[in-house]
N, C-alpha and C. Protein backbone atom coordinates (compact mmCIF):
# COMPACT_ATOMS: atom_id res chain seq x y z
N UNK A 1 -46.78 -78.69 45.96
CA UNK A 1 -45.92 -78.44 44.81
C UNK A 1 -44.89 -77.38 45.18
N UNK A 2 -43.40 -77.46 44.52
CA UNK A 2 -42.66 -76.70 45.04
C UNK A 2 -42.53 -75.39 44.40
N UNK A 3 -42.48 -73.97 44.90
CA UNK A 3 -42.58 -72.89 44.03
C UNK A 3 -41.25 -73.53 43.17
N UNK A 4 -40.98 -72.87 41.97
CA UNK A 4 -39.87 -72.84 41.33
C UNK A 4 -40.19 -72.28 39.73
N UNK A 5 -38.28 -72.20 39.35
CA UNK A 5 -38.58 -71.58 37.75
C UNK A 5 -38.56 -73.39 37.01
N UNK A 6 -39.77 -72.96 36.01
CA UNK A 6 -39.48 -73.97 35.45
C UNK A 6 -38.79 -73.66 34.01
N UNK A 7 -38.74 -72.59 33.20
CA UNK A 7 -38.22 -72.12 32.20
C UNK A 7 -37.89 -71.18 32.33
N UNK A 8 -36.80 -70.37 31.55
CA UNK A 8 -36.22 -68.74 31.27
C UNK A 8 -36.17 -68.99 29.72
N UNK A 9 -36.88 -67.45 29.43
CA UNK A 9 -36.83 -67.06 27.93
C UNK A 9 -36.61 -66.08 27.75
N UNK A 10 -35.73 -65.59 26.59
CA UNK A 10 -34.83 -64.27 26.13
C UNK A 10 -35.76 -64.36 24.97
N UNK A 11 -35.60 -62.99 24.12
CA UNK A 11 -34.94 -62.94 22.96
C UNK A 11 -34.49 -61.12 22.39
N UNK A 12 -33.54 -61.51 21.12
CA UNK A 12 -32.69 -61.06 21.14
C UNK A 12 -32.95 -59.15 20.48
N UNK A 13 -34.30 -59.37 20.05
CA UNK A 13 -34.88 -57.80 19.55
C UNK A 13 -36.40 -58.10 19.46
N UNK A 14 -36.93 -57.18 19.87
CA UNK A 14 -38.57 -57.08 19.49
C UNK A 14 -39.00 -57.94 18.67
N UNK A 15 -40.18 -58.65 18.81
CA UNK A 15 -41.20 -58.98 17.54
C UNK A 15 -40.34 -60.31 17.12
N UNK A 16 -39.25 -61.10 17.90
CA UNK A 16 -38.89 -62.27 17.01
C UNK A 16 -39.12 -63.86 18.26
N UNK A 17 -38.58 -64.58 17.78
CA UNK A 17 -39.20 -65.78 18.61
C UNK A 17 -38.16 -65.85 19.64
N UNK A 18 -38.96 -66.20 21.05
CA UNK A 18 -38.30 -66.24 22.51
C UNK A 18 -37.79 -67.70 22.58
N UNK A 19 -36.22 -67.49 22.74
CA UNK A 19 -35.70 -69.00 23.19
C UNK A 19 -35.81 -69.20 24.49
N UNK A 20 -35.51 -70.75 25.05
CA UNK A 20 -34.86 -70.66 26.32
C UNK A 20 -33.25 -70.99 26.37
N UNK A 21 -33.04 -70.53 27.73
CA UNK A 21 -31.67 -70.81 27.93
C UNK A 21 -31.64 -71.42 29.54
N UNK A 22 -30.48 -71.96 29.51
CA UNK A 22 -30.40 -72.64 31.04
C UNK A 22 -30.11 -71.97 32.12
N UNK A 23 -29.21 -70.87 32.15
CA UNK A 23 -29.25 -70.00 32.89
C UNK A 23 -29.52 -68.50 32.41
N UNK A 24 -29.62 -67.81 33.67
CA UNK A 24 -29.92 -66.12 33.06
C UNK A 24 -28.70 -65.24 34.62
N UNK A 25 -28.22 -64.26 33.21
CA UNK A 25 -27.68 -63.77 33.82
C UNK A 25 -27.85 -62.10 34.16
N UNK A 26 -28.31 -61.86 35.81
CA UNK A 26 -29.08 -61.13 35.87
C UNK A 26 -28.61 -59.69 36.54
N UNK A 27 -28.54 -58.50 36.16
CA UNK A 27 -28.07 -57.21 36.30
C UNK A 27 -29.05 -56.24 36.60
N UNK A 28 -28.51 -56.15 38.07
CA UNK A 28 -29.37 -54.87 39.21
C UNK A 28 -29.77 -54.06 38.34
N UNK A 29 -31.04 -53.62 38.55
CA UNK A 29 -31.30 -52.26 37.44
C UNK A 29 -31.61 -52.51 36.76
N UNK A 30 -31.07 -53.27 35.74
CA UNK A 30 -31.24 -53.46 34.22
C UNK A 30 -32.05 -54.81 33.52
N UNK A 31 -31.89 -55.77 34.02
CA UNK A 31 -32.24 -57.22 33.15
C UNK A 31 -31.83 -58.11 33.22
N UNK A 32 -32.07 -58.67 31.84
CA UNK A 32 -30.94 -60.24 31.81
C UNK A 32 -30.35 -59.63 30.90
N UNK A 33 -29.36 -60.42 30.63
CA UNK A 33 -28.43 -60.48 29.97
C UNK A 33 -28.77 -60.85 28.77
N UNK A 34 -28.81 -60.07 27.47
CA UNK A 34 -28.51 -60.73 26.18
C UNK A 34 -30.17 -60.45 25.77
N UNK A 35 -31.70 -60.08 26.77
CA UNK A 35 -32.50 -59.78 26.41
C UNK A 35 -32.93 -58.54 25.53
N UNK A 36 -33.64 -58.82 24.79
CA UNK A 36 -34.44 -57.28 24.49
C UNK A 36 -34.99 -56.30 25.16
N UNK A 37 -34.95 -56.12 26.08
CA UNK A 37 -35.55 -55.33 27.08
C UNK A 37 -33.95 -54.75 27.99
N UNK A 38 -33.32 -55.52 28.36
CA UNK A 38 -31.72 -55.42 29.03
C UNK A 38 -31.15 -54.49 28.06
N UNK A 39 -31.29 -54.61 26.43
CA UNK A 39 -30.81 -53.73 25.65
C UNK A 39 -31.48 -52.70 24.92
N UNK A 40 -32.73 -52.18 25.59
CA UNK A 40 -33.33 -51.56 25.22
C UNK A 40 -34.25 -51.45 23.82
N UNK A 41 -34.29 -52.48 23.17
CA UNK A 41 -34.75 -53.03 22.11
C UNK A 41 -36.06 -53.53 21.92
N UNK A 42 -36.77 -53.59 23.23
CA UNK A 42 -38.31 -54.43 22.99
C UNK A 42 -39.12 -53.20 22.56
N UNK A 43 -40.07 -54.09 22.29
CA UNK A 43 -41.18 -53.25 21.78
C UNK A 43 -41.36 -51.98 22.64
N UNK A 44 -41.84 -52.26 23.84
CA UNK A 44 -42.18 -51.29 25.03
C UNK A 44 -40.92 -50.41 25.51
N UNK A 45 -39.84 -50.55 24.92
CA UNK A 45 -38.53 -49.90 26.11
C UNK A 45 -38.68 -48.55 26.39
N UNK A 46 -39.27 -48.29 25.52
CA UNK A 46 -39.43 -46.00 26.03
C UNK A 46 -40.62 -46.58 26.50
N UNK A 47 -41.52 -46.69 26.78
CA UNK A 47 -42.79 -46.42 27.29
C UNK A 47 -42.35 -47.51 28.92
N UNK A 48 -42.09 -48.42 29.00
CA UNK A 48 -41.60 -49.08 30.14
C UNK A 48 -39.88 -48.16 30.86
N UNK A 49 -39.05 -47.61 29.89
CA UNK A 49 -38.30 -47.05 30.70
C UNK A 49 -38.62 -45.56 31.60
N UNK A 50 -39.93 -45.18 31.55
CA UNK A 50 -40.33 -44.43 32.67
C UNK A 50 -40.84 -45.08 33.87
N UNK A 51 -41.18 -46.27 33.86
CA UNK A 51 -41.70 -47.01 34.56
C UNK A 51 -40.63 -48.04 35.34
N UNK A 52 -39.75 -48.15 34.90
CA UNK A 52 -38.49 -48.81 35.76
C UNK A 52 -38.85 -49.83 35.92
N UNK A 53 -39.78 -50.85 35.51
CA UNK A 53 -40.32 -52.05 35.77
C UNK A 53 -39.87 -52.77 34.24
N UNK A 54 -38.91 -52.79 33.71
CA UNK A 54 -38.74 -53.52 32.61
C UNK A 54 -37.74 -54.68 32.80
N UNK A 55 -36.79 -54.82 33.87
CA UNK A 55 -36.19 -56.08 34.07
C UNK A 55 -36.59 -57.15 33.46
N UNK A 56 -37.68 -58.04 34.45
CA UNK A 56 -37.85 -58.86 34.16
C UNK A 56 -39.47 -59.54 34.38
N UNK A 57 -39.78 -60.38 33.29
CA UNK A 57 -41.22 -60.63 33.70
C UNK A 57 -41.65 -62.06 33.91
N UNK A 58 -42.76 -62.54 35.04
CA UNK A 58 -42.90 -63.93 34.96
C UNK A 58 -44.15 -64.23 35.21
N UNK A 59 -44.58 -65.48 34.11
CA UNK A 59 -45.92 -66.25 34.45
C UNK A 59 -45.95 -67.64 34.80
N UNK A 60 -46.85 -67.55 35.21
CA UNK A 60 -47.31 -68.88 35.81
C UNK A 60 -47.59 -70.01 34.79
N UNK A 61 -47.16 -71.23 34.80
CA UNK A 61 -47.25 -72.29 33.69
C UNK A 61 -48.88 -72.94 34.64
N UNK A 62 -49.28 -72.61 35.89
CA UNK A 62 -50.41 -73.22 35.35
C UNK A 62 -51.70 -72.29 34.74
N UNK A 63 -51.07 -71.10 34.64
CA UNK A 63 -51.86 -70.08 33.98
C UNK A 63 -52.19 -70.21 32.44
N UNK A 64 -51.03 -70.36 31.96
CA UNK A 64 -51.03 -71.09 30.21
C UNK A 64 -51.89 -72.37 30.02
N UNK A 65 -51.39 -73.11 31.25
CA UNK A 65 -51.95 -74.33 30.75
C UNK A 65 -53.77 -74.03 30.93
N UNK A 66 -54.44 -73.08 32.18
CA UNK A 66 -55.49 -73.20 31.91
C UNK A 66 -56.22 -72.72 30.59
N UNK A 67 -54.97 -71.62 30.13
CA UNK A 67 -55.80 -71.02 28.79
C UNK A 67 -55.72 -71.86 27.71
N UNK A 68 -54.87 -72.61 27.52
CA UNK A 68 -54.92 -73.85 26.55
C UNK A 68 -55.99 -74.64 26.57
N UNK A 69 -56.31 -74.89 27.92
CA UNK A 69 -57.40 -75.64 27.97
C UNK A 69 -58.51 -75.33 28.05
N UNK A 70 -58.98 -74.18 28.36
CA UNK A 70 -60.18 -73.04 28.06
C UNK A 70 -60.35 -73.25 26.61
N UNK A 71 -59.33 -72.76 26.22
CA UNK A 71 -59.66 -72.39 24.36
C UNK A 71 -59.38 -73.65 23.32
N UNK A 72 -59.07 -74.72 23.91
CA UNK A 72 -58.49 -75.91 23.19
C UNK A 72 -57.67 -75.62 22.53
N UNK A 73 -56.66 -74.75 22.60
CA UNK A 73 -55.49 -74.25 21.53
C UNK A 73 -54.03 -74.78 22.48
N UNK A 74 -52.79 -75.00 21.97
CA UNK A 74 -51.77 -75.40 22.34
C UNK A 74 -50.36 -74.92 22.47
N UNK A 75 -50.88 -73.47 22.73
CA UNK A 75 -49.70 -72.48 22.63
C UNK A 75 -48.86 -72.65 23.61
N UNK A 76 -47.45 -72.74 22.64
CA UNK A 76 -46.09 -72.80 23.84
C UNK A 76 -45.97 -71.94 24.71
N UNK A 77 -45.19 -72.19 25.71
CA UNK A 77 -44.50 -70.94 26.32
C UNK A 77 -44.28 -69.94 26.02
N UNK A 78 -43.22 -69.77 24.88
CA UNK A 78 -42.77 -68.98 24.56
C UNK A 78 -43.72 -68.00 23.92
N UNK A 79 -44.76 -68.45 23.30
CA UNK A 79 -45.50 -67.61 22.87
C UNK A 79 -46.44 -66.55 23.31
N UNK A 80 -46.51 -66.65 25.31
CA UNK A 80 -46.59 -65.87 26.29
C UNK A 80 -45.65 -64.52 26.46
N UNK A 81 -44.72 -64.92 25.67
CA UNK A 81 -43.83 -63.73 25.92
C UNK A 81 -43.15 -63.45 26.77
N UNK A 82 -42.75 -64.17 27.98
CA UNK A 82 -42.73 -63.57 29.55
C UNK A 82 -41.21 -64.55 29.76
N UNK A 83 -40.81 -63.72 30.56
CA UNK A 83 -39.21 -64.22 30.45
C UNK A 83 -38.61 -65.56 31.39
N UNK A 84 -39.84 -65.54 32.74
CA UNK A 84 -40.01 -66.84 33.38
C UNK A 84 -41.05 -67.42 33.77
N UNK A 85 -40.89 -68.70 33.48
CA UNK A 85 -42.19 -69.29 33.72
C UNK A 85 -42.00 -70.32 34.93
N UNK A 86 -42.93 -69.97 35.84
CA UNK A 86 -42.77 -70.56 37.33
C UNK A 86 -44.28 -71.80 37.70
N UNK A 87 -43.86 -72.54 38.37
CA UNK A 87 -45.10 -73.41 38.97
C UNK A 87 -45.17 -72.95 40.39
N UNK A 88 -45.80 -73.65 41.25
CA UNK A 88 -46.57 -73.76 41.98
C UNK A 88 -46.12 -72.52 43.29
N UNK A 89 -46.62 -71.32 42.26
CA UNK A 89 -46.20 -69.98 43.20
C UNK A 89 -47.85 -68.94 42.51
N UNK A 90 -48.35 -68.14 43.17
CA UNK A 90 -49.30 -67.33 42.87
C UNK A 90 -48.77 -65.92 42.53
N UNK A 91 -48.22 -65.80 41.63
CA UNK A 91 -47.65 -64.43 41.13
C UNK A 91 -48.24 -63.16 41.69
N UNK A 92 -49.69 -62.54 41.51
CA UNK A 92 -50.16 -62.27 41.89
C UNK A 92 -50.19 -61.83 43.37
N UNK A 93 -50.03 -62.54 43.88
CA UNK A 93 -49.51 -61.94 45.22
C UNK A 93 -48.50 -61.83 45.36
N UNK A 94 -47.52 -61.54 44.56
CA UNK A 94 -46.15 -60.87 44.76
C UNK A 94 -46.12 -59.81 44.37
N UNK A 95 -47.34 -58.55 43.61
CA UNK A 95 -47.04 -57.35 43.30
C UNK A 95 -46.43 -56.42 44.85
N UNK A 96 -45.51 -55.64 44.92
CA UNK A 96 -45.21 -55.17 46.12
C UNK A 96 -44.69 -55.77 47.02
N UNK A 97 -43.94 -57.13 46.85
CA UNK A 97 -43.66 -57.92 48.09
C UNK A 97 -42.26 -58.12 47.18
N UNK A 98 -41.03 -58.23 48.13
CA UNK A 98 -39.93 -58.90 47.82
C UNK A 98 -39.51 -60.37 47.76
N UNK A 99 -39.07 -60.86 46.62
CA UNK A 99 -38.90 -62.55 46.79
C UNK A 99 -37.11 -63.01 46.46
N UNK A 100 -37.31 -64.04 46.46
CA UNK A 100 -35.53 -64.11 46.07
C UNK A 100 -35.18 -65.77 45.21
N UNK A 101 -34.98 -65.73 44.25
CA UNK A 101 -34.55 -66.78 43.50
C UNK A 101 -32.91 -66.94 43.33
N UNK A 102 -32.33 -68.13 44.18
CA UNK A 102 -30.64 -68.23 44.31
C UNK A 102 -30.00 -67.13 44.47
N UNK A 103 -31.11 -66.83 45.68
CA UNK A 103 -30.20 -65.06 46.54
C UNK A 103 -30.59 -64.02 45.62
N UNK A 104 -30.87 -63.94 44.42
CA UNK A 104 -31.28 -62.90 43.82
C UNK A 104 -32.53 -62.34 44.16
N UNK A 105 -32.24 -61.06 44.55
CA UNK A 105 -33.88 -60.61 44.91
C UNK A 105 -34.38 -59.68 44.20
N UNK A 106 -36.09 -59.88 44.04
CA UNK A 106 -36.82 -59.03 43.30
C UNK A 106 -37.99 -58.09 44.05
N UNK A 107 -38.43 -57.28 43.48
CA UNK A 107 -39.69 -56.36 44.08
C UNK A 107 -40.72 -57.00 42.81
N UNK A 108 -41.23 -57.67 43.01
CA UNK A 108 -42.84 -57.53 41.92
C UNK A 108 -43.58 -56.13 42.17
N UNK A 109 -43.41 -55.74 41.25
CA UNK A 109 -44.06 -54.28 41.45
C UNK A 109 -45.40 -54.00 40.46
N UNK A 110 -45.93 -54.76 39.52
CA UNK A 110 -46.94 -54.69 38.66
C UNK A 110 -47.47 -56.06 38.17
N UNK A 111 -48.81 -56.12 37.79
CA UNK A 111 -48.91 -57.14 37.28
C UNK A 111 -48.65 -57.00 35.43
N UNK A 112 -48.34 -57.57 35.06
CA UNK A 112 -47.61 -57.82 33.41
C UNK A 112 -49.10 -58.35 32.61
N UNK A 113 -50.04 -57.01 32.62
CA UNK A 113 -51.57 -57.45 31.92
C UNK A 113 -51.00 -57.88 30.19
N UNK A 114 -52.26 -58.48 29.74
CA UNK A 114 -51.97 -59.06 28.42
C UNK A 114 -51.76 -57.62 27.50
N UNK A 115 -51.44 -57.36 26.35
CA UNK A 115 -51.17 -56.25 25.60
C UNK A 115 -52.04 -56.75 24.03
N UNK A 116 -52.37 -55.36 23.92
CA UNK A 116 -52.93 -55.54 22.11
C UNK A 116 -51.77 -55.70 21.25
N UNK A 117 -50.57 -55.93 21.37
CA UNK A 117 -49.94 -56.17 20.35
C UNK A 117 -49.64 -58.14 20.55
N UNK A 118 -49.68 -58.53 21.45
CA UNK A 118 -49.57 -59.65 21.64
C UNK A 118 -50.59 -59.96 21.22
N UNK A 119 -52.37 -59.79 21.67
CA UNK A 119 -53.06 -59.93 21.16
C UNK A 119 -53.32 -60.52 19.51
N UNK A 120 -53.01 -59.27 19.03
CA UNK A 120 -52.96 -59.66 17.37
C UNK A 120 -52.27 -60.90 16.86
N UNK A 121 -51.46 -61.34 17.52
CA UNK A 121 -50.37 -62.64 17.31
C UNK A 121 -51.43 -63.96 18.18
N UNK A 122 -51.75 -63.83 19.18
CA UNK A 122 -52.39 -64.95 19.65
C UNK A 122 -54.07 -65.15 19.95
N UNK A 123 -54.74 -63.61 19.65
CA UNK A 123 -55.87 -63.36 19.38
C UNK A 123 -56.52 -62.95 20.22
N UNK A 124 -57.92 -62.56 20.48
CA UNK A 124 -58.74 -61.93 21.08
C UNK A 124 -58.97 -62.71 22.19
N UNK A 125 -59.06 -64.32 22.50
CA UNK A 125 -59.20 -65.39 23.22
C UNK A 125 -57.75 -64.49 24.45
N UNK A 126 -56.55 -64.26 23.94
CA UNK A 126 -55.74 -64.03 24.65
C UNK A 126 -56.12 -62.40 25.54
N UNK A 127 -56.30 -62.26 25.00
CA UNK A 127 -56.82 -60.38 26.14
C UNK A 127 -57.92 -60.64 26.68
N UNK A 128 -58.77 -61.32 26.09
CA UNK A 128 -60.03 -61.80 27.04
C UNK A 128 -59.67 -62.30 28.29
N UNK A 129 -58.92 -63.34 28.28
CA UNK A 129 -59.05 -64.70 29.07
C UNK A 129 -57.35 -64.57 30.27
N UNK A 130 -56.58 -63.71 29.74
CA UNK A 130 -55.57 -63.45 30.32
C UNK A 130 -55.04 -62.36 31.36
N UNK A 131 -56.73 -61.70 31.33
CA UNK A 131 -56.52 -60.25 32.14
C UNK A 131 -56.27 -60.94 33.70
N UNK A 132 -55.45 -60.22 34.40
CA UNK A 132 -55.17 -60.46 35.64
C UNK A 132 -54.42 -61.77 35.97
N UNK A 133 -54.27 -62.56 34.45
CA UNK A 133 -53.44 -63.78 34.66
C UNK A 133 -51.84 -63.50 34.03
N UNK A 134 -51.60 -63.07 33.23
CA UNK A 134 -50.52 -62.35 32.42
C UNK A 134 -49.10 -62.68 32.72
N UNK A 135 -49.08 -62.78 34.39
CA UNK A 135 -47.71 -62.79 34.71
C UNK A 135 -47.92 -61.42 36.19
N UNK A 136 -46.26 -61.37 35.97
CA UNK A 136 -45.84 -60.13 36.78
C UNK A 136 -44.58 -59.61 36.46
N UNK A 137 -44.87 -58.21 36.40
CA UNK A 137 -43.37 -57.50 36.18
C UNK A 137 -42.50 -57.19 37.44
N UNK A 138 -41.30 -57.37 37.28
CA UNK A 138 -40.13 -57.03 38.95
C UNK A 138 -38.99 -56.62 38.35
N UNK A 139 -38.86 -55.90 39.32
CA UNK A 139 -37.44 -55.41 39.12
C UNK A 139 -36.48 -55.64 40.19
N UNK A 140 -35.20 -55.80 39.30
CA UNK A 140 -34.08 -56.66 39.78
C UNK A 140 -33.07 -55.83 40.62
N UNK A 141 -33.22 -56.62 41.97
CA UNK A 141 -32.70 -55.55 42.87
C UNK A 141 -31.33 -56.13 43.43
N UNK A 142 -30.74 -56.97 42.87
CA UNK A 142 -29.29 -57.64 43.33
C UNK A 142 -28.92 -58.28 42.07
N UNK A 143 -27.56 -58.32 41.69
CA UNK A 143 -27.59 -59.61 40.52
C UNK A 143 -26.86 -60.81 41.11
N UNK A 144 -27.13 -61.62 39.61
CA UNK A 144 -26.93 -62.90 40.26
C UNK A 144 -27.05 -63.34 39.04
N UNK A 145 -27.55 -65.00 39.11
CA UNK A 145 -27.92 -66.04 38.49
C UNK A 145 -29.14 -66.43 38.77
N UNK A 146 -29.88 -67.18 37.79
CA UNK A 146 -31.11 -68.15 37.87
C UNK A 146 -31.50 -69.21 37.21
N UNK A 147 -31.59 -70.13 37.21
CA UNK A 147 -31.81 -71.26 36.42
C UNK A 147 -33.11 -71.81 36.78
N UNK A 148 -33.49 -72.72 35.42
CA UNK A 148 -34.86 -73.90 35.93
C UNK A 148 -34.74 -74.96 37.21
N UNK A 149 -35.75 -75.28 38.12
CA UNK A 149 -35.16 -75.63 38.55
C UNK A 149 -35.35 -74.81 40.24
N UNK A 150 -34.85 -73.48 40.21
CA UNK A 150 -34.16 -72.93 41.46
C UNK A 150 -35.77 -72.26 42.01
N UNK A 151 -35.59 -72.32 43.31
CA UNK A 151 -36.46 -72.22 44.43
C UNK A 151 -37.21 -70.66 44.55
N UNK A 152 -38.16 -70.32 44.77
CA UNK A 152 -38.74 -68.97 44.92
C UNK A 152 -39.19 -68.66 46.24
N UNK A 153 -38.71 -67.56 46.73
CA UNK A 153 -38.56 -67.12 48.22
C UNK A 153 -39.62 -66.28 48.14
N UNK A 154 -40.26 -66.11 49.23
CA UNK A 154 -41.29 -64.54 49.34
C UNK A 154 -40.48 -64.25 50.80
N UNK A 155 -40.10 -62.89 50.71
CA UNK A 155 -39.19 -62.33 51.92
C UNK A 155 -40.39 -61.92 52.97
């Protein structure tokens, strides 16, 4: 299977529903473009802006899909929270390693554990069953572009 993004999701202030969009437009330092987190607006932004890891975050779609199927529940994407959702790549082993999506390169620097506020929205099944699966947080070390679709490098 080929690594790649298969979705990008924004949204536009804390606490409201994550769209996708076809491309993301992505700024060294800072984010995407047009996100809550890029504008300092998410839930976490003071408590993540000491941490410099607020760019951008991504999980694994076969990670969702196993928790769907663990719990027999049918939660979208979006309802992960996480800004890309990638296949056939092991996130996880990208904390500390540099990768590059259409020349854009990232540092995975944390893994993106499940949170009690997400929790409360998708339930106890979700902090249980999601620890160490969550995703990963990176920060954006060139800008660029990214779309569904585009290829994932480990440098």
């Amino acid at each position: 299977m080929k690594n790649s993004i298969k979705e990008i999701y924004i949204a536009d202030s804390s606490k409201v529903k994550l769209y996708t969009i076809t491309e993301a437009t992505l700024v060294q330092n800072k984010g995407i473009v047009g996100d809550r987190y890029y504008n300092h607006i998410g839930s976490f932004s003071k408590l993540l802006k000491e941490k410099n890891d607020f760019h951008i975050t991504f999980i694994e779609q076969e990670k969702i899909d196993d928790f769907n199927q663990i719990t027999s529940l049918n939660y979208t994407n979006d309802m992960f929270r996480r800004n890309v959702i990638t296949t056939g790549i092991e996130l996880n082993d990208l904390v500390g390693k540099k990768f590059t999506i259409n020349g854009v390169e990232f540092l995975g620097t944390r893994l993106c554990e499940p949170c009690k506020l997400l929790s409360l929205e998708l339930g106890d099944e979700f902090l249980n069953l999601m620890v160490n699966k969550a995703g990963l947080r990176a920060k954006i070390i060139t800008s660029g572009t990214i779309s569904p679709n585009a290829s994932i490098h480990v440098i």
